[in-house]
Protein backbone atom coordinates (compact mmCIF):
# COMPACT_ATOMS: atom_id res chain seq x y z
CA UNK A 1 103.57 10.71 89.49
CA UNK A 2 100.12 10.75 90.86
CA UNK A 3 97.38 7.97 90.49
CA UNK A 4 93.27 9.08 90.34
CA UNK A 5 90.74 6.54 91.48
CA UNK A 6 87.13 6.45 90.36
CA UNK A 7 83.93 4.81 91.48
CA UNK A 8 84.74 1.92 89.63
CA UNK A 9 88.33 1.10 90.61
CA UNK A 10 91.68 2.82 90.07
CA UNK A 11 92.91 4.46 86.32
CA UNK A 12 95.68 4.84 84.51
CA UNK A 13 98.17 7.19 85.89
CA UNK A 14 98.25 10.59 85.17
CA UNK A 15 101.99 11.42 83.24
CA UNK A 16 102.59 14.70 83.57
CA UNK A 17 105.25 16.10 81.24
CA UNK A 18 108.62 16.87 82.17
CA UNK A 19 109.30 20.99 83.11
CA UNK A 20 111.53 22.60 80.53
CA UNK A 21 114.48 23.77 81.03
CA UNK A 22 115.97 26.97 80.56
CA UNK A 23 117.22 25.75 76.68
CA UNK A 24 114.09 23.68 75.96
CA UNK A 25 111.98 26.92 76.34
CA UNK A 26 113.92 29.27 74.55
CA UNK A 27 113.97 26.64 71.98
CA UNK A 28 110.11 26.34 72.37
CA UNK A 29 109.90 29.92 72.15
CA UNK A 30 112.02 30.05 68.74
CA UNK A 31 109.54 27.99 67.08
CA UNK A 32 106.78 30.49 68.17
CA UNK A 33 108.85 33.11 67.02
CA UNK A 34 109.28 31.44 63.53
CA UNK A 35 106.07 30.34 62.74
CA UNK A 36 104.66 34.13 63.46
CA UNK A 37 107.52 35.23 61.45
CA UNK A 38 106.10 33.21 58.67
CA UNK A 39 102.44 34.56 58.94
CA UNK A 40 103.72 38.00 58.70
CA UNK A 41 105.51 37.63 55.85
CA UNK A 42 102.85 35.84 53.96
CA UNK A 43 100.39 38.62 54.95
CA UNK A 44 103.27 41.55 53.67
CA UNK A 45 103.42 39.40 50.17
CA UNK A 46 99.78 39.31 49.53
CA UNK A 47 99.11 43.24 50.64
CA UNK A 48 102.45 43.81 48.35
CA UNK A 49 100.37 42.39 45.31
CA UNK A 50 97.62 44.72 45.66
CA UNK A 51 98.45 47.94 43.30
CA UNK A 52 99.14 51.14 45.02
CA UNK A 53 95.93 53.77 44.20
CA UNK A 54 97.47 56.40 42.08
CA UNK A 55 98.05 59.66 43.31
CA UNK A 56 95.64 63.05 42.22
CA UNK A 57 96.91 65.71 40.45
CA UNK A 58 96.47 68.85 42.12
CA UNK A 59 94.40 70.85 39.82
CA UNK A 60 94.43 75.00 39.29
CA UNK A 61 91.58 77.34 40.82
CA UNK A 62 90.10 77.14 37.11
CA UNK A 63 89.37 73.38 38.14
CA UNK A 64 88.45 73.68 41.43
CA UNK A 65 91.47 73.82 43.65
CA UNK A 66 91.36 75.01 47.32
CA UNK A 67 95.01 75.68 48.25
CA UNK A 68 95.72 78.66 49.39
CA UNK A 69 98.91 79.19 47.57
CA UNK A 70 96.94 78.08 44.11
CA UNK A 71 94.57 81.03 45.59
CA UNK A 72 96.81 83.40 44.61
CA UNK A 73 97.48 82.92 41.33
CA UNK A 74 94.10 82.88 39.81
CA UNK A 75 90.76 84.69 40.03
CA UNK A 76 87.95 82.61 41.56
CA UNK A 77 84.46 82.59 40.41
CA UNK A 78 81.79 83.60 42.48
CA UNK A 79 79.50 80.75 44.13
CA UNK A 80 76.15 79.89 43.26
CA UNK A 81 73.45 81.37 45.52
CA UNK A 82 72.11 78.96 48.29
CA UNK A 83 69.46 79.77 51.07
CA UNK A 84 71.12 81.54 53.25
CA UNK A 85 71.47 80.51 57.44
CA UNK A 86 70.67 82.86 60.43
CA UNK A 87 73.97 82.01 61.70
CA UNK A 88 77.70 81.45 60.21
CA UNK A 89 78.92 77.83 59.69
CA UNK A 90 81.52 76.31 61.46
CA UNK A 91 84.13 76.51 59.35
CA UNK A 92 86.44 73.56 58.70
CA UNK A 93 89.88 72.25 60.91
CA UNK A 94 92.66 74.00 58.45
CA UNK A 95 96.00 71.72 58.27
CA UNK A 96 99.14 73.82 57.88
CA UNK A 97 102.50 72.18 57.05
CA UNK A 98 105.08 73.93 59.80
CA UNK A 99 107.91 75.41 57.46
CA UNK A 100 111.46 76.47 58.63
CA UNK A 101 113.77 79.39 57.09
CA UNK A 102 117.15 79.55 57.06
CA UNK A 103 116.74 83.45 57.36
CA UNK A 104 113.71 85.24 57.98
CA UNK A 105 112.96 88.18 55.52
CA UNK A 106 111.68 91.18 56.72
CA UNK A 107 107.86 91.71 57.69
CA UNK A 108 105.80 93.22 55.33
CA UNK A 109 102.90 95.41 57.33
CA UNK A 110 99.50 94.03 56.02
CA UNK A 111 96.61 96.37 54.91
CA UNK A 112 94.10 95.88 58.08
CA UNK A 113 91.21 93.66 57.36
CA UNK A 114 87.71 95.01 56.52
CA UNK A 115 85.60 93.81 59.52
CA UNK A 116 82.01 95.86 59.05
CA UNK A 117 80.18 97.57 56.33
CA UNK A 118 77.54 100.43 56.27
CA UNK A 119 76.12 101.85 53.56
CA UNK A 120 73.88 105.11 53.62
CA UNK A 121 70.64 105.26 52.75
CA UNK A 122 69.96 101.48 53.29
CA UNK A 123 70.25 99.01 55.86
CA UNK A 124 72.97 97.61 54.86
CA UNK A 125 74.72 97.49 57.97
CA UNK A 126 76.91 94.22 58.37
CA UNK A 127 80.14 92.30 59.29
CA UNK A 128 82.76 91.29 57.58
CA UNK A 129 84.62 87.86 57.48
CA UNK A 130 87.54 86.43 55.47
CA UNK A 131 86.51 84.02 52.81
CA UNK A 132 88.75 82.49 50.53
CA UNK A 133 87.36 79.60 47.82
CA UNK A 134 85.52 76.84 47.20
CA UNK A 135 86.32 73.23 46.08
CA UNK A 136 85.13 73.55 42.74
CA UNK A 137 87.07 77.25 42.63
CA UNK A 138 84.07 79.69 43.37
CA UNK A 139 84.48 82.45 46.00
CA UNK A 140 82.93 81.43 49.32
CA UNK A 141 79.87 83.33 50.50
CA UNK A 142 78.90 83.83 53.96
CA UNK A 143 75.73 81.57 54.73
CA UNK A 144 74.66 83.73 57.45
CA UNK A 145 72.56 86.47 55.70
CA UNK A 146 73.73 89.25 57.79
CA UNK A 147 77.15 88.72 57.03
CA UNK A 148 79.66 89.57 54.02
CA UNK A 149 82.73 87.85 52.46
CA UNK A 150 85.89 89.63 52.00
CA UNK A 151 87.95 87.64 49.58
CA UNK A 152 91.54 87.73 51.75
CA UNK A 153 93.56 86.54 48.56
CA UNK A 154 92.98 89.83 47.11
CA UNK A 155 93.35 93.42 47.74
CA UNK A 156 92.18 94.73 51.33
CA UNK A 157 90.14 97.87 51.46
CA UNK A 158 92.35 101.05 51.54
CA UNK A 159 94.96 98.93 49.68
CA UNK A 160 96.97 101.24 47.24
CA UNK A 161 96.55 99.02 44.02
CA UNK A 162 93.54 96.24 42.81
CA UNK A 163 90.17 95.64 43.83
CA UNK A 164 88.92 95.21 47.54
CA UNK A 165 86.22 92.01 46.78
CA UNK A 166 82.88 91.78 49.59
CA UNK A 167 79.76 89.43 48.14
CA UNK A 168 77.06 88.35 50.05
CA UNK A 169 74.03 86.90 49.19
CA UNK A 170 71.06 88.68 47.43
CA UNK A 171 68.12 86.79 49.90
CA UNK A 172 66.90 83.97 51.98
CA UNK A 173 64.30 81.34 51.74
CA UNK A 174 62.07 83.21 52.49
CA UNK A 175 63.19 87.36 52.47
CA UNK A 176 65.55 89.21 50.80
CA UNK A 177 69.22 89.69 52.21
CA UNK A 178 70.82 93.14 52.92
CA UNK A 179 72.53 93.36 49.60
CA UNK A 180 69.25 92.71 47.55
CA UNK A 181 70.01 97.01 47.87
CA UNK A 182 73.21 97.07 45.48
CA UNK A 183 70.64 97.25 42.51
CA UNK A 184 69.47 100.26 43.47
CA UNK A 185 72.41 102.56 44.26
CA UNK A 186 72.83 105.71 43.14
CA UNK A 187 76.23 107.40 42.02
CA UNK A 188 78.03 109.30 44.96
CA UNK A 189 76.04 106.96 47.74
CA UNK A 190 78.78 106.86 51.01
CA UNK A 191 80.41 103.68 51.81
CA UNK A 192 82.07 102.80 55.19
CA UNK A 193 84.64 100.02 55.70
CA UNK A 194 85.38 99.69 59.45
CA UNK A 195 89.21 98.26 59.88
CA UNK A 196 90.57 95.98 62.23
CA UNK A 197 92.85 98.08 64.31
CA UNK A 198 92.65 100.92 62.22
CA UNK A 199 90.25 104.19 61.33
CA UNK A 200 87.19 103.41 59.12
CA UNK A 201 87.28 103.83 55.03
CA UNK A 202 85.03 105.94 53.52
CA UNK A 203 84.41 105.00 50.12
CA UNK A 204 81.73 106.47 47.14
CA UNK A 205 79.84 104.72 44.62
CA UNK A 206 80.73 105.16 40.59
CA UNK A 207 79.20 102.41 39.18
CA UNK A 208 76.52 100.26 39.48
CA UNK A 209 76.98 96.99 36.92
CA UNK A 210 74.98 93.84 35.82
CA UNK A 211 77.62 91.10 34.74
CA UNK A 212 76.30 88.07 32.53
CA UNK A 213 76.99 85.01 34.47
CA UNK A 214 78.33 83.14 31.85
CA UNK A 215 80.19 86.17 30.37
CA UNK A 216 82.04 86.20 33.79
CA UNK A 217 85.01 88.23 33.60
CA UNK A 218 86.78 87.00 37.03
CA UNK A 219 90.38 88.91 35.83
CA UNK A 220 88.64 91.98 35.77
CA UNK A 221 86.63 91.58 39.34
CA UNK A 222 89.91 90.07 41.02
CA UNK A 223 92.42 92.74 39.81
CA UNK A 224 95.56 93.07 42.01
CA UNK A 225 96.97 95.96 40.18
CA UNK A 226 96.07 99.64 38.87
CA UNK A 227 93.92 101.72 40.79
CA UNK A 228 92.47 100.50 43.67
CA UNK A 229 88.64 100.16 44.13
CA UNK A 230 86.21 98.18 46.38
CA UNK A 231 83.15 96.11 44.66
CA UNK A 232 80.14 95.02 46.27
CA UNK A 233 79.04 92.09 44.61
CA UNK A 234 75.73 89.74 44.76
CA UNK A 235 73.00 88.07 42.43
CA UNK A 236 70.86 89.75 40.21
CA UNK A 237 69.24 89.43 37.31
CA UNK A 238 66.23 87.28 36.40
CA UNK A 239 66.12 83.49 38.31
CA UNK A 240 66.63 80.56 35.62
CA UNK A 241 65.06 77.46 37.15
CA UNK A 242 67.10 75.20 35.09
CA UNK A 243 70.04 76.20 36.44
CA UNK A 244 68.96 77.04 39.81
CA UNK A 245 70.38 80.27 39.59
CA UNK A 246 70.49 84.23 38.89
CA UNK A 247 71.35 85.10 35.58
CA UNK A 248 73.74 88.43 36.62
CA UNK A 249 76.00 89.51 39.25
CA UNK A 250 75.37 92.98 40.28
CA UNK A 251 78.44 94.29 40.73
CA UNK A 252 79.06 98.40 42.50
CA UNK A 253 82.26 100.24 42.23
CA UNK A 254 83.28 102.35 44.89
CA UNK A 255 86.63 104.54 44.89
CA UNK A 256 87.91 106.27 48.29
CA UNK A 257 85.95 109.52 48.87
């Protein structure tokens, strides 16, 4: 025990308390334990009341689904026109789920993907890139103007059944885009698909359509059976400010030369 002093005389001793031993602080040390123990569980009972937010229902391409599997069974729309970029977007991180066979099935070779297009007489002379859909279920369109969207879920060009789909965009803010040219194509105008790993397609025009937006017939674009034929598809049509849209899809039909 130790005494202090102070200016005006001595003070009351200091008491210090005793040290614990060994039992007193795991006893000490229980208590801790147990009043935590107590928080926790209060916190756990209160978080426990609050319902659970209910789960949403995957819907089908028809409502706007973006899973690639969905993708598959059902023909997308085709997006709305926006200004097109000078340059592609960086596309979003993708999330796969790893999955593990029992036994592997054999590979099935995959038609080579469409990677440039030329068509003569114009200057339609672009790249290709795989698109796939939308949130709200439309087919995705290149932003970049001098780009086109091959929609992967379908039929590659060259395939030996269904349509081969490639839209891009029909202008700009402030010029028209490469494909504002589909309007104007004449029956028997040359088509070239260049192929990733694999000689170029030359295809020939047959057709050149105006679809009613809101007549769309998506089935019919997005065949994956009978013969096979590639469409070229963009705007057209007069603009209806209300909607902020074109009224048409021009859509050319091109069979293998």
């Amino acid at each position: 025990m130790k005494s202090a002093t102070t200016a005006n005389g001595p003070r009351e001793p200091l008491v210090l308390p005793p040290r614990l031993g060994s039992a007193g602080l795991r006893a000490l040390t229980a208590a801790v334990a147990l009043l935590m123990g107590a928080s926790f569980l209060a916190g756990c009972a209160s978080s426990s009341a609050v319902p659970e937010t209910p789960a949403v229902p995957a819907s089908t391409l028809a409502t706007g689904t973006t899973q690639a599997a969905k993708a598959d069974a059902a023909a997308p729309r085709l997006a709305s026109p926006s200004p097109a970029r000078t340059s592609a977007p960086v596309p979003p991180p993708r999330t796969e789920i790893p999955l593990r066979q029992a036994s592997l099935p054999k590979a099935v070779p995959a038609d080579p993907a469409p990677r440039f297009l030329r068509v003569a007489g114009t200057t339609i002379s672009m790249d290709i890139v795989e698109v796939s859909v939308t949130p709200n279920g439309a087919m995705e369109i290149p932003e970049a103007f001098d780009e086109a969207g091959w929609y992967r879920h379908g039929a590659a060009p060259g395939a030996t059944a269904g349509t081969a789909v490639v839209a891009a965009h029909v202008d700009t803010t402030s010029d028209l885009a490469p494909f504002s040219q589909l309007k104007s194509l004449s029956a028997g105008t040359r088509i070239t698909v260049g192929r990733e790993g694999a000689p170029p397609l030359h295809f020939r025009v047959v057709s050149v359509d105006l679809m009613a937006k809101d007549k769309f017939d998506g089935a019919a674009l997005f065949r994956r059976d009978g013969p096979h034929e590639l469409k070229l598809v963009t705007c057209g049509g007069r603009w209806l400010d209300e909607k902020l849209d074109y009224s048409d899809n021009v859509i050319v039909t091109a069979v293998l030369a």
